[in-house]
Every structure is written in C-alpha cells, then in structure tokens.
PDB file of N, CA and C in Angstrom:
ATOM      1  N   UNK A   1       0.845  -1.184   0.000  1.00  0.00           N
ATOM      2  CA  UNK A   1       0.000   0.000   0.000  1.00  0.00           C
ATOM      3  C   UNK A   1       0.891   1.248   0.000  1.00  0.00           C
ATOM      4  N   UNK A   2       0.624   2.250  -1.254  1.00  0.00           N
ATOM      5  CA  UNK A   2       1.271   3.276  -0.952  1.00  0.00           C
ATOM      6  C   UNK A   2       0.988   4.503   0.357  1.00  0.00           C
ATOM      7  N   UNK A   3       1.812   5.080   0.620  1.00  0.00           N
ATOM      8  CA  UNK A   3       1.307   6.145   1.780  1.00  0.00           C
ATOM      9  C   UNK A   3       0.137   7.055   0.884  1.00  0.00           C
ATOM     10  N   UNK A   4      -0.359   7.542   2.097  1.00  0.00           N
ATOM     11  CA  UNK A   4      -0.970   8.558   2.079  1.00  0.00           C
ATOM     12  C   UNK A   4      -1.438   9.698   2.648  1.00  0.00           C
ATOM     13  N   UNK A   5      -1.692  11.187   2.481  1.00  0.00           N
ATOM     14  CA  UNK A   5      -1.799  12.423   2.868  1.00  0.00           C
ATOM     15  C   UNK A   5      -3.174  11.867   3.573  1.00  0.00           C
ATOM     16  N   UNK A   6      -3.411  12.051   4.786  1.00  0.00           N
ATOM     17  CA  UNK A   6      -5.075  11.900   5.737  1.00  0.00           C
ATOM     18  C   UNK A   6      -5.057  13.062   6.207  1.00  0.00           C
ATOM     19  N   UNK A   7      -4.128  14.004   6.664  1.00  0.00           N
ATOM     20  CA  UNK A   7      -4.707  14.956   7.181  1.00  0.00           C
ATOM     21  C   UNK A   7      -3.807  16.496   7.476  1.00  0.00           C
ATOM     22  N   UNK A   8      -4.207  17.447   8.504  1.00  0.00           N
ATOM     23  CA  UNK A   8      -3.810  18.188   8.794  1.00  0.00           C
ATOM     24  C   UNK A   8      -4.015  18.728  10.179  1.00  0.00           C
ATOM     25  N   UNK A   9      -3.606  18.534  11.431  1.00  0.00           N
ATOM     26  CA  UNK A   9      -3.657  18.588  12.756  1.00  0.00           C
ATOM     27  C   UNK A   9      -3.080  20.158  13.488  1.00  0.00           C
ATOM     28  N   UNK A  10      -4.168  20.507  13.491  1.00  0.00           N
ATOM     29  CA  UNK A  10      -3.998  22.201  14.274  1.00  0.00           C
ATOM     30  C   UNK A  10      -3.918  21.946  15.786  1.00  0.00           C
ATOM     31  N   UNK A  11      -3.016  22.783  16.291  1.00  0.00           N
ATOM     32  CA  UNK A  11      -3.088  22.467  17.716  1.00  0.00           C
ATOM     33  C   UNK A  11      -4.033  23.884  18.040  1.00  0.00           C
ATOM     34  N   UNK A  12      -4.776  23.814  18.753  1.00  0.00           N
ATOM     35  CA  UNK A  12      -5.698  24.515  19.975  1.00  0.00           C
ATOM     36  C   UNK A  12      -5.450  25.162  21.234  1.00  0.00           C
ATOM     37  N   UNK A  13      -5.925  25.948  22.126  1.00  0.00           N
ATOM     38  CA  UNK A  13      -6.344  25.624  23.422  1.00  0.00           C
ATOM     39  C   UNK A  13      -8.108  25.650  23.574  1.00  0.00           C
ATOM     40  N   UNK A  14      -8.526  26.468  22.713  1.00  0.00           N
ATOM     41  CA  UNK A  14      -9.727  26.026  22.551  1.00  0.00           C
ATOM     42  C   UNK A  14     -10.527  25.545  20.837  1.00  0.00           C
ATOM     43  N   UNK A  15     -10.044  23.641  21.353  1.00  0.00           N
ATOM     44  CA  UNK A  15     -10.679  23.169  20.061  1.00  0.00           C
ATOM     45  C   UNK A  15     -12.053  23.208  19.922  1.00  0.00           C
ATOM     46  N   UNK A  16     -12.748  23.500  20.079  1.00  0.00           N
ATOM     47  CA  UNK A  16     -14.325  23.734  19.512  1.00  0.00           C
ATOM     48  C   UNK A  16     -14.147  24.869  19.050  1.00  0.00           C
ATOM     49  N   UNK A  17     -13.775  26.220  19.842  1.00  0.00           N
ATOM     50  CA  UNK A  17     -14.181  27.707  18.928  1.00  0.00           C
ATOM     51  C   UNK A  17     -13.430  27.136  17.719  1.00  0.00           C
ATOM     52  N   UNK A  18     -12.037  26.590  17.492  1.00  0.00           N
ATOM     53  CA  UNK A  18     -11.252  26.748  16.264  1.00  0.00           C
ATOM     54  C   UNK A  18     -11.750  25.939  15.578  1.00  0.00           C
ATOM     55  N   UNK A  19     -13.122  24.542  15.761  1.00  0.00           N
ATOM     56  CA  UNK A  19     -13.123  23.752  14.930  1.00  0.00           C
ATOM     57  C   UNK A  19     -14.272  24.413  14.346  1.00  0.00           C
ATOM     58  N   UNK A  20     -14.980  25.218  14.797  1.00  0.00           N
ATOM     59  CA  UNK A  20     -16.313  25.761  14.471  1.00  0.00           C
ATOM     60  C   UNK A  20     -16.043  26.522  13.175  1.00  0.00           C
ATOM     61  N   UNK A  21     -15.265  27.592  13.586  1.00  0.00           N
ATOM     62  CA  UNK A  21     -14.675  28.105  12.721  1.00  0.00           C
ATOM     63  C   UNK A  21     -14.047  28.263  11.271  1.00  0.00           C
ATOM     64  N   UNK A  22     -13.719  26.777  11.110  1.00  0.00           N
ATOM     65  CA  UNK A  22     -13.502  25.656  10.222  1.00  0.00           C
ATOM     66  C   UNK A  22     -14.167  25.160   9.790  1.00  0.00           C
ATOM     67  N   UNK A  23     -14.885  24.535  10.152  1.00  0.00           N
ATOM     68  CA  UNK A  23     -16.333  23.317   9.849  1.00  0.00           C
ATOM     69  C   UNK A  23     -17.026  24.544   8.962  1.00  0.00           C
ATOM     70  N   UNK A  24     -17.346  25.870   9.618  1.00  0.00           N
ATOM     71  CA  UNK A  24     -18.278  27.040   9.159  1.00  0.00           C
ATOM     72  C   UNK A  24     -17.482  27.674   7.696  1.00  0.00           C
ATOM     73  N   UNK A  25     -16.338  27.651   7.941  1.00  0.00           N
ATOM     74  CA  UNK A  25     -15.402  28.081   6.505  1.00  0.00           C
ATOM     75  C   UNK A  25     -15.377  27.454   5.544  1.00  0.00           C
ATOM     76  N   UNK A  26     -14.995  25.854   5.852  1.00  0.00           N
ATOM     77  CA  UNK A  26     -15.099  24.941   4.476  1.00  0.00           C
ATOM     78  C   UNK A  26     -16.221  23.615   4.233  1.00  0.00           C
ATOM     79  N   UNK A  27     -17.311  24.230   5.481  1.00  0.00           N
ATOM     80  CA  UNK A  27     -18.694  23.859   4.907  1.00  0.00           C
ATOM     81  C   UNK A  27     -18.198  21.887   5.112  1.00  0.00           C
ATOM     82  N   UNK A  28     -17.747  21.936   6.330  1.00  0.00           N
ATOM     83  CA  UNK A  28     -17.694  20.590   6.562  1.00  0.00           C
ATOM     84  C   UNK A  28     -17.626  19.652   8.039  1.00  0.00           C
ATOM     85  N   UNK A  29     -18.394  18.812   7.853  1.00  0.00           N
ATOM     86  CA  UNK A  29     -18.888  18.310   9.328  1.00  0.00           C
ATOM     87  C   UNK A  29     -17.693  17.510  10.131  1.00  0.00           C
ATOM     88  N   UNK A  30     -17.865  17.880  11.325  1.00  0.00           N
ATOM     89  CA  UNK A  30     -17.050  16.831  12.351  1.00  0.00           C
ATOM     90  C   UNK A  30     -17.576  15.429  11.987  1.00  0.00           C
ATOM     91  N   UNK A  31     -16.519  15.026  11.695  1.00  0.00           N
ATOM     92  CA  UNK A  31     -16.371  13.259  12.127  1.00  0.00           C
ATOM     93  C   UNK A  31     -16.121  12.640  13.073  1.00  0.00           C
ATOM     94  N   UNK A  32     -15.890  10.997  12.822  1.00  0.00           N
ATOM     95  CA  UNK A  32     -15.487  10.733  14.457  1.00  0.00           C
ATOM     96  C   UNK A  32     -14.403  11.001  15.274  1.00  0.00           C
ATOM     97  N   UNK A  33     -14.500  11.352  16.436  1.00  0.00           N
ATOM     98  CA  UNK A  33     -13.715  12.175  17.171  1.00  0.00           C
ATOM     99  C   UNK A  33     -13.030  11.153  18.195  1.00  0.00           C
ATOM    100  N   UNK A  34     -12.147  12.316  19.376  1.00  0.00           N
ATOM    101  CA  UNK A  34     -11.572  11.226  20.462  1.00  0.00           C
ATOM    102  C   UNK A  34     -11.971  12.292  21.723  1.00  0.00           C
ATOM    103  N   UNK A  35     -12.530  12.289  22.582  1.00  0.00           N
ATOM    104  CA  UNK A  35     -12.584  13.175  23.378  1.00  0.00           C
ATOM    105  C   UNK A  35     -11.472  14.238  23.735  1.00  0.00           C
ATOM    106  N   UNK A  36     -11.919  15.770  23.871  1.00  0.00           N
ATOM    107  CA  UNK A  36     -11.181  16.777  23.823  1.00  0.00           C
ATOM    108  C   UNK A  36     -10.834  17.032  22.484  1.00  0.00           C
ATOM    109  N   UNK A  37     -10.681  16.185  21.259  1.00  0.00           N
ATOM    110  CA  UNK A  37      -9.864  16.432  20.453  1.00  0.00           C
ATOM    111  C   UNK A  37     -11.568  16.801  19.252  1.00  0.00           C
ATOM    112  N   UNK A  38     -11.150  17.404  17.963  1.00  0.00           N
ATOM    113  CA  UNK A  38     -12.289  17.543  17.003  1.00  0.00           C
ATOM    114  C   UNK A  38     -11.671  17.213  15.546  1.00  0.00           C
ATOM    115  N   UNK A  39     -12.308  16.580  14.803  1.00  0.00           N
ATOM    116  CA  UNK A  39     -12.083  15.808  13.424  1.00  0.00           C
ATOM    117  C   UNK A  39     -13.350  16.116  12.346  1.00  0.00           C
ATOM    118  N   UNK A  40     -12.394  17.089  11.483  1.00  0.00           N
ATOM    119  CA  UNK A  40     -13.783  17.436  10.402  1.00  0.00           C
ATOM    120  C   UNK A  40     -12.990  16.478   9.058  1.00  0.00           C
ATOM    121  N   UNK A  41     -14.208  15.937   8.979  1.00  0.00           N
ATOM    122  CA  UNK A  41     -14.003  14.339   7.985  1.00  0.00           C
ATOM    123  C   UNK A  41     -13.956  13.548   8.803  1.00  0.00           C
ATOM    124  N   UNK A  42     -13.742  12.515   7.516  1.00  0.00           N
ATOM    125  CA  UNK A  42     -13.439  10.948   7.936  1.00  0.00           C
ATOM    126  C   UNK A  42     -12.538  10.337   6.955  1.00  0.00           C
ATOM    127  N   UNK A  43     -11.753   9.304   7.709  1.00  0.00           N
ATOM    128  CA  UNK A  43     -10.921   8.835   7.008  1.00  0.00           C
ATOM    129  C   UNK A  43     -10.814   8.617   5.917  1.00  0.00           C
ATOM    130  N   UNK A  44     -12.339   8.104   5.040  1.00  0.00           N
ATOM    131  CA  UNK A  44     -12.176   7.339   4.126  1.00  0.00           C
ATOM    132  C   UNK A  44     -12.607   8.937   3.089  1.00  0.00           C
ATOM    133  N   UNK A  45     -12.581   9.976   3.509  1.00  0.00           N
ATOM    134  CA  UNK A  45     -12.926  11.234   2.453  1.00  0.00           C
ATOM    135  C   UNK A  45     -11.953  11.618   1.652  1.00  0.00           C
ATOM    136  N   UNK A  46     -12.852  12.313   0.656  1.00  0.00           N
ATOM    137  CA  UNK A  46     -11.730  12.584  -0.326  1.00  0.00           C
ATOM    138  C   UNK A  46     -10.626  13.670  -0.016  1.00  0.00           C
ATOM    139  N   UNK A  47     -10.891  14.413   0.367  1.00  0.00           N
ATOM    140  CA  UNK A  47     -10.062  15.196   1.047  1.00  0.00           C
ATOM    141  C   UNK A  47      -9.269  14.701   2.204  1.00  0.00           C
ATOM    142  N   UNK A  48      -8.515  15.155   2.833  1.00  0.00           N
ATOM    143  CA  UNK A  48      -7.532  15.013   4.144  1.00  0.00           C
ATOM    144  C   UNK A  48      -8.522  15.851   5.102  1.00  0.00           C
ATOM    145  N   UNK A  49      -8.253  14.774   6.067  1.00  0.00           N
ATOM    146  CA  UNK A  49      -9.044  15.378   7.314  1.00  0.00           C
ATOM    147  C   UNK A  49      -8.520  16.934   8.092  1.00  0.00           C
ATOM    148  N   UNK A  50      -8.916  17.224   8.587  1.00  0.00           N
ATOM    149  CA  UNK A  50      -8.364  18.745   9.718  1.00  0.00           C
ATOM    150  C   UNK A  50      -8.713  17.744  11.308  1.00  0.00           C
ATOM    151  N   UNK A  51      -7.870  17.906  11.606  1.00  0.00           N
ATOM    152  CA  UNK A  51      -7.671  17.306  13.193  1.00  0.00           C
ATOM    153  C   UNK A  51      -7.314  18.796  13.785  1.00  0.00           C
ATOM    154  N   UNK A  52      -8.010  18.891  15.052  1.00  0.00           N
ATOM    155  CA  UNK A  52      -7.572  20.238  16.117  1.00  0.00           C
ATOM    156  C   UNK A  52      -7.425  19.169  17.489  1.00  0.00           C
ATOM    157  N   UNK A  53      -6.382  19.744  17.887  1.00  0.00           N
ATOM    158  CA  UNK A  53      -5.836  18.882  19.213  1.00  0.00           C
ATOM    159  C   UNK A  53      -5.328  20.083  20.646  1.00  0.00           C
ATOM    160  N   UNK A  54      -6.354  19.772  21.636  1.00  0.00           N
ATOM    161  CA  UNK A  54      -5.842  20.683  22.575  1.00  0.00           C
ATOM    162  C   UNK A  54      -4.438  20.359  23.300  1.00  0.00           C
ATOM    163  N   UNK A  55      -4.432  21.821  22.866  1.00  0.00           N
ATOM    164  CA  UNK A  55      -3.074  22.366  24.198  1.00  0.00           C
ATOM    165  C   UNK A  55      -2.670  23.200  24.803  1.00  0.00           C
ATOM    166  N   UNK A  56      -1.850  23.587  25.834  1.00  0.00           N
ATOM    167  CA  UNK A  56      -2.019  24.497  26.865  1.00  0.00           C
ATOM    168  C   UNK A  56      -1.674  25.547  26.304  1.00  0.00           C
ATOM    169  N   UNK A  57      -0.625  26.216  25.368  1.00  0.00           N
ATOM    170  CA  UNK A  57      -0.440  27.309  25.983  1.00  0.00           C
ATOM    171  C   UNK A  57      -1.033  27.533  24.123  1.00  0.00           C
ATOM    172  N   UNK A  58      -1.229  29.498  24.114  1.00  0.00           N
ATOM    173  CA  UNK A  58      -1.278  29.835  22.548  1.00  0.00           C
ATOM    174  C   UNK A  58      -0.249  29.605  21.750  1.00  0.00           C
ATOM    175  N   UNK A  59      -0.754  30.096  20.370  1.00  0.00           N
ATOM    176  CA  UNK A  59       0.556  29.925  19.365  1.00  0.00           C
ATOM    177  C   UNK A  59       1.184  30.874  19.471  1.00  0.00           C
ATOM    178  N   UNK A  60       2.622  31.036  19.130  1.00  0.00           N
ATOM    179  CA  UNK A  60       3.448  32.464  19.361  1.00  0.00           C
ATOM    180  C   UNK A  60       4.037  32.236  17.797  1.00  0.00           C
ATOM    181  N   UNK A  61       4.797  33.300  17.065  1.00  0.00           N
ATOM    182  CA  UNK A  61       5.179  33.251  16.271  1.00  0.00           C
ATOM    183  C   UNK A  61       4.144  33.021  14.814  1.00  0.00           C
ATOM    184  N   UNK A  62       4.935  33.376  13.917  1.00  0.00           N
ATOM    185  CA  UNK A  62       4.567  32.672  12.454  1.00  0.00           C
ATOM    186  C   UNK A  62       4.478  31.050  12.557  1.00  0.00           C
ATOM    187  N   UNK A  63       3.392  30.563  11.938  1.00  0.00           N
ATOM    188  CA  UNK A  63       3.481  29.176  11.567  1.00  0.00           C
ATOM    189  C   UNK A  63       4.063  28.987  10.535  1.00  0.00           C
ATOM    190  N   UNK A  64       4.756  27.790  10.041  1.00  0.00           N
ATOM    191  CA  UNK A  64       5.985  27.037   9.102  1.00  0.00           C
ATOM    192  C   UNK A  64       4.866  26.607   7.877  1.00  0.00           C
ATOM    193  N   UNK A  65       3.662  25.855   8.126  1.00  0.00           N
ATOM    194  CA  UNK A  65       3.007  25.410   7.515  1.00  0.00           C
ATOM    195  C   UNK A  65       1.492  25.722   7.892  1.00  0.00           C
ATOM    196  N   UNK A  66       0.779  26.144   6.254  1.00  0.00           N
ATOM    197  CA  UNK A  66      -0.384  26.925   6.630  1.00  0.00           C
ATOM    198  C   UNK A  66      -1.472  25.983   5.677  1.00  0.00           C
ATOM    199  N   UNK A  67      -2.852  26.226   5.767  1.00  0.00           N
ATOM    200  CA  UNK A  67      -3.714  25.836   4.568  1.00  0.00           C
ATOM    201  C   UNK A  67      -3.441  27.150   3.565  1.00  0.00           C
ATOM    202  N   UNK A  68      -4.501  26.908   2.061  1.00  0.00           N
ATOM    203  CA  UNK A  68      -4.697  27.814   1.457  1.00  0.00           C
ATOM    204  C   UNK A  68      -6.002  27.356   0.912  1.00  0.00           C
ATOM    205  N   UNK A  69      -6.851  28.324   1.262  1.00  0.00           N
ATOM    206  CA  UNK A  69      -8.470  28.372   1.001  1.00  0.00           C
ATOM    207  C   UNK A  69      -8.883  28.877  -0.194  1.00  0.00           C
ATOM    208  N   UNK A  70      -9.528  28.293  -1.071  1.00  0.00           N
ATOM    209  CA  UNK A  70     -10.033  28.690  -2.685  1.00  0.00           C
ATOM    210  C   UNK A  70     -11.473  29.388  -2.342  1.00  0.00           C
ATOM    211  N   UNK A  71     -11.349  30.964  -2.853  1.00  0.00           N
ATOM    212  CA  UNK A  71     -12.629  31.522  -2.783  1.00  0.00           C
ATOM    213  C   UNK A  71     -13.118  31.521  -4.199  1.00  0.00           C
ATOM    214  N   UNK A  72     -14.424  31.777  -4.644  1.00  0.00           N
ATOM    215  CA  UNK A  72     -14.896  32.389  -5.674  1.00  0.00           C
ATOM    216  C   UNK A  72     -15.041  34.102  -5.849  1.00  0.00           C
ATOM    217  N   UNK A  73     -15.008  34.571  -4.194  1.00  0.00           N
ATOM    218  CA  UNK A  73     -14.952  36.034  -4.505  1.00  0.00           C
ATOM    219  C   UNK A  73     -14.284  36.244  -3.375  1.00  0.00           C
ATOM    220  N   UNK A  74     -13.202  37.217  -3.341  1.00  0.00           N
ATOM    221  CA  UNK A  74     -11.612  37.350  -2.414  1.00  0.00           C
ATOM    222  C   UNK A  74     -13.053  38.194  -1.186  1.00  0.00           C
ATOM    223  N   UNK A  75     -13.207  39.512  -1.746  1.00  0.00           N
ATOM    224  CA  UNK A  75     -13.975  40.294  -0.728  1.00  0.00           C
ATOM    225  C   UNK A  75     -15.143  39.367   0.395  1.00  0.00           C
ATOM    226  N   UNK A  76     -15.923  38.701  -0.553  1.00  0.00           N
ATOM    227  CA  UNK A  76     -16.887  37.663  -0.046  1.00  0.00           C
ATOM    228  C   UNK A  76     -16.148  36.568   1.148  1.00  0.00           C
ATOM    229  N   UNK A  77     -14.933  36.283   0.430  1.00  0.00           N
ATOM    230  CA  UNK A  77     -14.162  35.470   1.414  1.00  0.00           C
ATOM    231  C   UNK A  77     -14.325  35.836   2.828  1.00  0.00           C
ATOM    232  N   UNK A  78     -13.563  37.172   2.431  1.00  0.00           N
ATOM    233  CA  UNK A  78     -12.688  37.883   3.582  1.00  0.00           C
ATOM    234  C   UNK A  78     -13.903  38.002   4.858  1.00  0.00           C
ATOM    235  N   UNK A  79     -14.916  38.555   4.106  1.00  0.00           N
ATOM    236  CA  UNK A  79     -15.920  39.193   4.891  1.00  0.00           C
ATOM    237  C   UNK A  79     -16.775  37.481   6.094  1.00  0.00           C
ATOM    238  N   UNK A  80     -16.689  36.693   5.107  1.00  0.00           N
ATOM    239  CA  UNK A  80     -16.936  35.435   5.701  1.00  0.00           C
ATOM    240  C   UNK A  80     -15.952  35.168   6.906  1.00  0.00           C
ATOM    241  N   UNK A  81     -14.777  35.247   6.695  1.00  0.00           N
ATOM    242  CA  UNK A  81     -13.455  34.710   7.673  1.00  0.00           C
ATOM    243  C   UNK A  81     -14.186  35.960   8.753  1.00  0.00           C
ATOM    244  N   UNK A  82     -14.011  37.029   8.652  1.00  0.00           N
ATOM    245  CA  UNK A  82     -14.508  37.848   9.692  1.00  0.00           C
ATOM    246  C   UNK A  82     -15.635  37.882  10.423  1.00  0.00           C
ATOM    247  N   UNK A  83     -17.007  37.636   9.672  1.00  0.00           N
ATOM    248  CA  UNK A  83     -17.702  37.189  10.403  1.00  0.00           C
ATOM    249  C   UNK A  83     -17.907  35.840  11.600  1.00  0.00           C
ATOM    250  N   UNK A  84     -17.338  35.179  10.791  1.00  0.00           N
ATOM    251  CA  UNK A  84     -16.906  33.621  11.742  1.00  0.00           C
ATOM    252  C   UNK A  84     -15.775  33.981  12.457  1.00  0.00           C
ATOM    253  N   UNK A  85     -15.514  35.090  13.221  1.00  0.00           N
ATOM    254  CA  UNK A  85     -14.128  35.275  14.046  1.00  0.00           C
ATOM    255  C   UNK A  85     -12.677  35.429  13.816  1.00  0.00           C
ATOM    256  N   UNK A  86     -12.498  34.941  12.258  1.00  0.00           N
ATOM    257  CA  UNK A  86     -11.203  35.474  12.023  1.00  0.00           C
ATOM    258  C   UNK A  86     -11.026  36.578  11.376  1.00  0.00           C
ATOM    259  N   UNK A  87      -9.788  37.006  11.027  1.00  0.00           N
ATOM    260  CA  UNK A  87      -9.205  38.355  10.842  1.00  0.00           C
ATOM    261  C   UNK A  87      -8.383  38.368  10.053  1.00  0.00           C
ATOM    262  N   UNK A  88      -7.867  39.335   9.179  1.00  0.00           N
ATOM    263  CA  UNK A  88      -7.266  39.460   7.804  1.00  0.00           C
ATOM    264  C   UNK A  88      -5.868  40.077   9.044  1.00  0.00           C
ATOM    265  N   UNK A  89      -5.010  39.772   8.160  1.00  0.00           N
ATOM    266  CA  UNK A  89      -3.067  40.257   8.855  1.00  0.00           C
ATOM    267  C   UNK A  89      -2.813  41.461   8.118  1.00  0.00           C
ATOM    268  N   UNK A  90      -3.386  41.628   6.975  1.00  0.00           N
ATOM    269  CA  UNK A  90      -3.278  42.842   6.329  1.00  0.00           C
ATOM    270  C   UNK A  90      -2.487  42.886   5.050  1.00  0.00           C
ATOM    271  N   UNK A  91      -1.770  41.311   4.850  1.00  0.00           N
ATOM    272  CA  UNK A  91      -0.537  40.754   3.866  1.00  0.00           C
ATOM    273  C   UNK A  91      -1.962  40.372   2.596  1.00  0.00           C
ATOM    274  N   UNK A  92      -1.776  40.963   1.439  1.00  0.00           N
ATOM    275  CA  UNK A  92      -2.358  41.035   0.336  1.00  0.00           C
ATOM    276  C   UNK A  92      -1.524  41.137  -0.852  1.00  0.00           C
ATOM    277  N   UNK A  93      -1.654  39.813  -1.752  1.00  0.00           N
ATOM    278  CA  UNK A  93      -0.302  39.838  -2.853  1.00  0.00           C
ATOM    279  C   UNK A  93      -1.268  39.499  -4.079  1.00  0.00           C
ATOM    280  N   UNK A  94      -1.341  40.460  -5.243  1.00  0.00           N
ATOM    281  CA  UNK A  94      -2.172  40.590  -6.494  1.00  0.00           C
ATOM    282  C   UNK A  94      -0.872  40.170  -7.590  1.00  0.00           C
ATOM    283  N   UNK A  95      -1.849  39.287  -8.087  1.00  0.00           N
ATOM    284  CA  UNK A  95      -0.850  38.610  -9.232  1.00  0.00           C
ATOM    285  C   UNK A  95      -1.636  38.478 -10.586  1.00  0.00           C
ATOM    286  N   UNK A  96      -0.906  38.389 -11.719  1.00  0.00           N
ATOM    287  CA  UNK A  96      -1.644  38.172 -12.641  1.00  0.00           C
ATOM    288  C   UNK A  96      -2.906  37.511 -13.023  1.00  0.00           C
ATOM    289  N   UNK A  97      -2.724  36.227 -12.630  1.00  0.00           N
ATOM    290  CA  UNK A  97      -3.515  35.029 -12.117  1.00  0.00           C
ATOM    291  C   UNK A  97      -4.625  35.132 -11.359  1.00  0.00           C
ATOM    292  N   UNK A  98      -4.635  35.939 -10.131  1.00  0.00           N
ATOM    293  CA  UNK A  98      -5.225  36.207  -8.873  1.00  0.00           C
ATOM    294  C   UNK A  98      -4.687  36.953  -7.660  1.00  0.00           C
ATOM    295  N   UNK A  99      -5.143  36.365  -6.969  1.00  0.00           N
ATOM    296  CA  UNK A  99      -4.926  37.319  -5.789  1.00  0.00           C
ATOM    297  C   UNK A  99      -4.977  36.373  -4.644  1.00  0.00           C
ATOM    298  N   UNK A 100      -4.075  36.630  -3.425  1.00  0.00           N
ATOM    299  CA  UNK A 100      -3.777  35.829  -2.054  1.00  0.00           C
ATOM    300  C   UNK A 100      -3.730  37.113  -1.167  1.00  0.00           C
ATOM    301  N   UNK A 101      -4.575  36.873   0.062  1.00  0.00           N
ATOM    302  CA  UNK A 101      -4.765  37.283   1.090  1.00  0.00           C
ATOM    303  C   UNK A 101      -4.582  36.509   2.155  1.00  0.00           C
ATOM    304  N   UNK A 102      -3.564  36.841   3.222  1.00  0.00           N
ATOM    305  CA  UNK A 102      -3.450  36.063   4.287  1.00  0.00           C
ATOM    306  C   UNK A 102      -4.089  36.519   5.452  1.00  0.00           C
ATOM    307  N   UNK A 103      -4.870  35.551   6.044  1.00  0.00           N
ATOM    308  CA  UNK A 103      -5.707  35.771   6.949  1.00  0.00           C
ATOM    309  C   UNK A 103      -5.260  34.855   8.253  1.00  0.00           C
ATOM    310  N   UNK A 104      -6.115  35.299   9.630  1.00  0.00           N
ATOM    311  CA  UNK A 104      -6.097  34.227  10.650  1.00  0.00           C
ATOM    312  C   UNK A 104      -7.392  33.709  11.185  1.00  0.00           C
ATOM    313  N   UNK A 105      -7.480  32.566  12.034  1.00  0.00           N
ATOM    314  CA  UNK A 105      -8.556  31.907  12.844  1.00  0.00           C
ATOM    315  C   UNK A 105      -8.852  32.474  13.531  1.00  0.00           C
ATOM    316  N   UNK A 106      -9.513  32.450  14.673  1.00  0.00           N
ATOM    317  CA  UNK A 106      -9.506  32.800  15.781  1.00  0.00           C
ATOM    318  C   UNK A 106      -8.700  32.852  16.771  1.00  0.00           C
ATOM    319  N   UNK A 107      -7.476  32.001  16.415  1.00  0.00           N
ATOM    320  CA  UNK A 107      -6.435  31.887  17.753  1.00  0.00           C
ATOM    321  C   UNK A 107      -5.146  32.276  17.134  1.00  0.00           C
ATOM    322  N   UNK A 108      -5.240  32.874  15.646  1.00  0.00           N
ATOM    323  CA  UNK A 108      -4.009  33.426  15.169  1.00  0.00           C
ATOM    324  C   UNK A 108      -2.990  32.711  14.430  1.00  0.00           C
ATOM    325  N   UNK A 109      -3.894  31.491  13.973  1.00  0.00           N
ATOM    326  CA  UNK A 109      -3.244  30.389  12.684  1.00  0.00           C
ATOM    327  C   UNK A 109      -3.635  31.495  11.430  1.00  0.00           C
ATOM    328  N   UNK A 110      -3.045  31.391  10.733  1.00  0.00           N
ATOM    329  CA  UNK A 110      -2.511  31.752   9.757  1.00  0.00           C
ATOM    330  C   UNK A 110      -3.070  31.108   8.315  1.00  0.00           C
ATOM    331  N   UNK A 111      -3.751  31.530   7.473  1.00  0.00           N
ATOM    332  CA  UNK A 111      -3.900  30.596   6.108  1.00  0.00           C
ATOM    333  C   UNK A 111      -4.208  31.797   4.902  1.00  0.00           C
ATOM    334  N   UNK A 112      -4.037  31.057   3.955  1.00  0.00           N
ATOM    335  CA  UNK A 112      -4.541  32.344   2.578  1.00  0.00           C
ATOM    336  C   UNK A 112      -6.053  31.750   2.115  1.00  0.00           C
ATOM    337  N   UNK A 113      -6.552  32.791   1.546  1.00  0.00           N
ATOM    338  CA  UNK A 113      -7.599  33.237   1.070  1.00  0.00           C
ATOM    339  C   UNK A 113      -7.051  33.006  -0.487  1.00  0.00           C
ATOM    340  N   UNK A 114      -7.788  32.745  -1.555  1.00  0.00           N
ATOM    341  CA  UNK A 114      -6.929  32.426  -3.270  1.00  0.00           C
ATOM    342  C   UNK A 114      -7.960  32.495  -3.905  1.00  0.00           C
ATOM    343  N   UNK A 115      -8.273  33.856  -4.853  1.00  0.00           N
ATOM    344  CA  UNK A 115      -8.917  33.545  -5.708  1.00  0.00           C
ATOM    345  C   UNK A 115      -8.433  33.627  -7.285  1.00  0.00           C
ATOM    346  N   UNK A 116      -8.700  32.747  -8.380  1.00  0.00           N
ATOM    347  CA  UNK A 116      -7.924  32.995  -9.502  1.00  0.00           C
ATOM    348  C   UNK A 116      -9.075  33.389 -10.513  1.00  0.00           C
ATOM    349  N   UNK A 117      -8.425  34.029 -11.124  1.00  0.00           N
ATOM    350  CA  UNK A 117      -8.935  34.812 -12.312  1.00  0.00           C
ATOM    351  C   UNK A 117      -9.063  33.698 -13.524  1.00  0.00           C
TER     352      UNK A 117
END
C-alpha cells in the first residue's frame, strides 16, 4: 500500500471555537472524534481530514506550515473569515492570475484566502 496524505492537525487551546470556525469556513462536518480532540471528515474522504488537538499554551510566532483556502470572490471570502471570528493580517499579494490574502482563525493560525482569475 502506498502512503498517504489523511490529514492536517492544528493544535488549539480552545478546540471547539477553532473547529467551528472551520467546519463554518469549508462547509464541513465533524467526524469521528476522540474526546477533547475535534475531526472534520473521515478517514475514508476525499479530502484530508483537519484534526484540532488541545493544548495548553497559545501559538506564538509565524506558523511554518499553513492551509490555502479557494474563494470564488476574495472580498466575499474575507468578509466570511470575519464574520466567523477570524481576521485578515493585512498581507495582500495581487498577481496576474489572482490574488492571495493572508488571513487568521480565531487563535491566530494563519492561512490564505486564493482567488484565480
């Protein structure tokens, strides 16, 4: 069996606000879970799961590794991430192609916004 990509594991201190947040952004339900911990998908989906895993203290710094979220409309995006609690960083890069906006969660993870032309 070859390997395979299942997922992407955010650490927390509060995994429900951050999974909500998520679930509400890319329009996708918790799966089965482990107590404390939250799982949107399931294994066998086509996509890679998002795992959020609590832990004590916040994030500090830039994260190394981020998602990148496909909008159909950048503004529409944005305004969505904000309403559901997150917040734009203010980093906005226009390219021929499209446009990337980096935004955060609620606890200050980090991901882009992408819409292409």
């Amino acid at each position: 069996m070859a390997n395979r990509w299942i997922g992407v594991t955010v650490d927390c201190v509060d995994v429900e606000r951050v999974a909500a947040f998520w679930s509400a952004l890319l329009d996708r339900e918790p799966g089965p879970t482990r107590p404390g911990w939250v799982y949107l998908g399931r294994h066998d989906d086509p996509q890679p799961r998002l795992v959020f895993q609590p832990v004590a203290t916040p994030k500090e710094g830039k994260v190394r590794l981020h998602l990148d979220v496909l909008v159909d409309d950048i503004d529409a995006g944005i305004a969505q991430v904000v309403a559901l609690g997150g917040r734009p960083t203010g980093e906005r890069h226009d390219y021929d192609e499209g446009v990337v906006v980096v935004m955060e969660d609620p606890e200050g993870h980090e991901f882009c916004l992408s819409q292409f032309y």
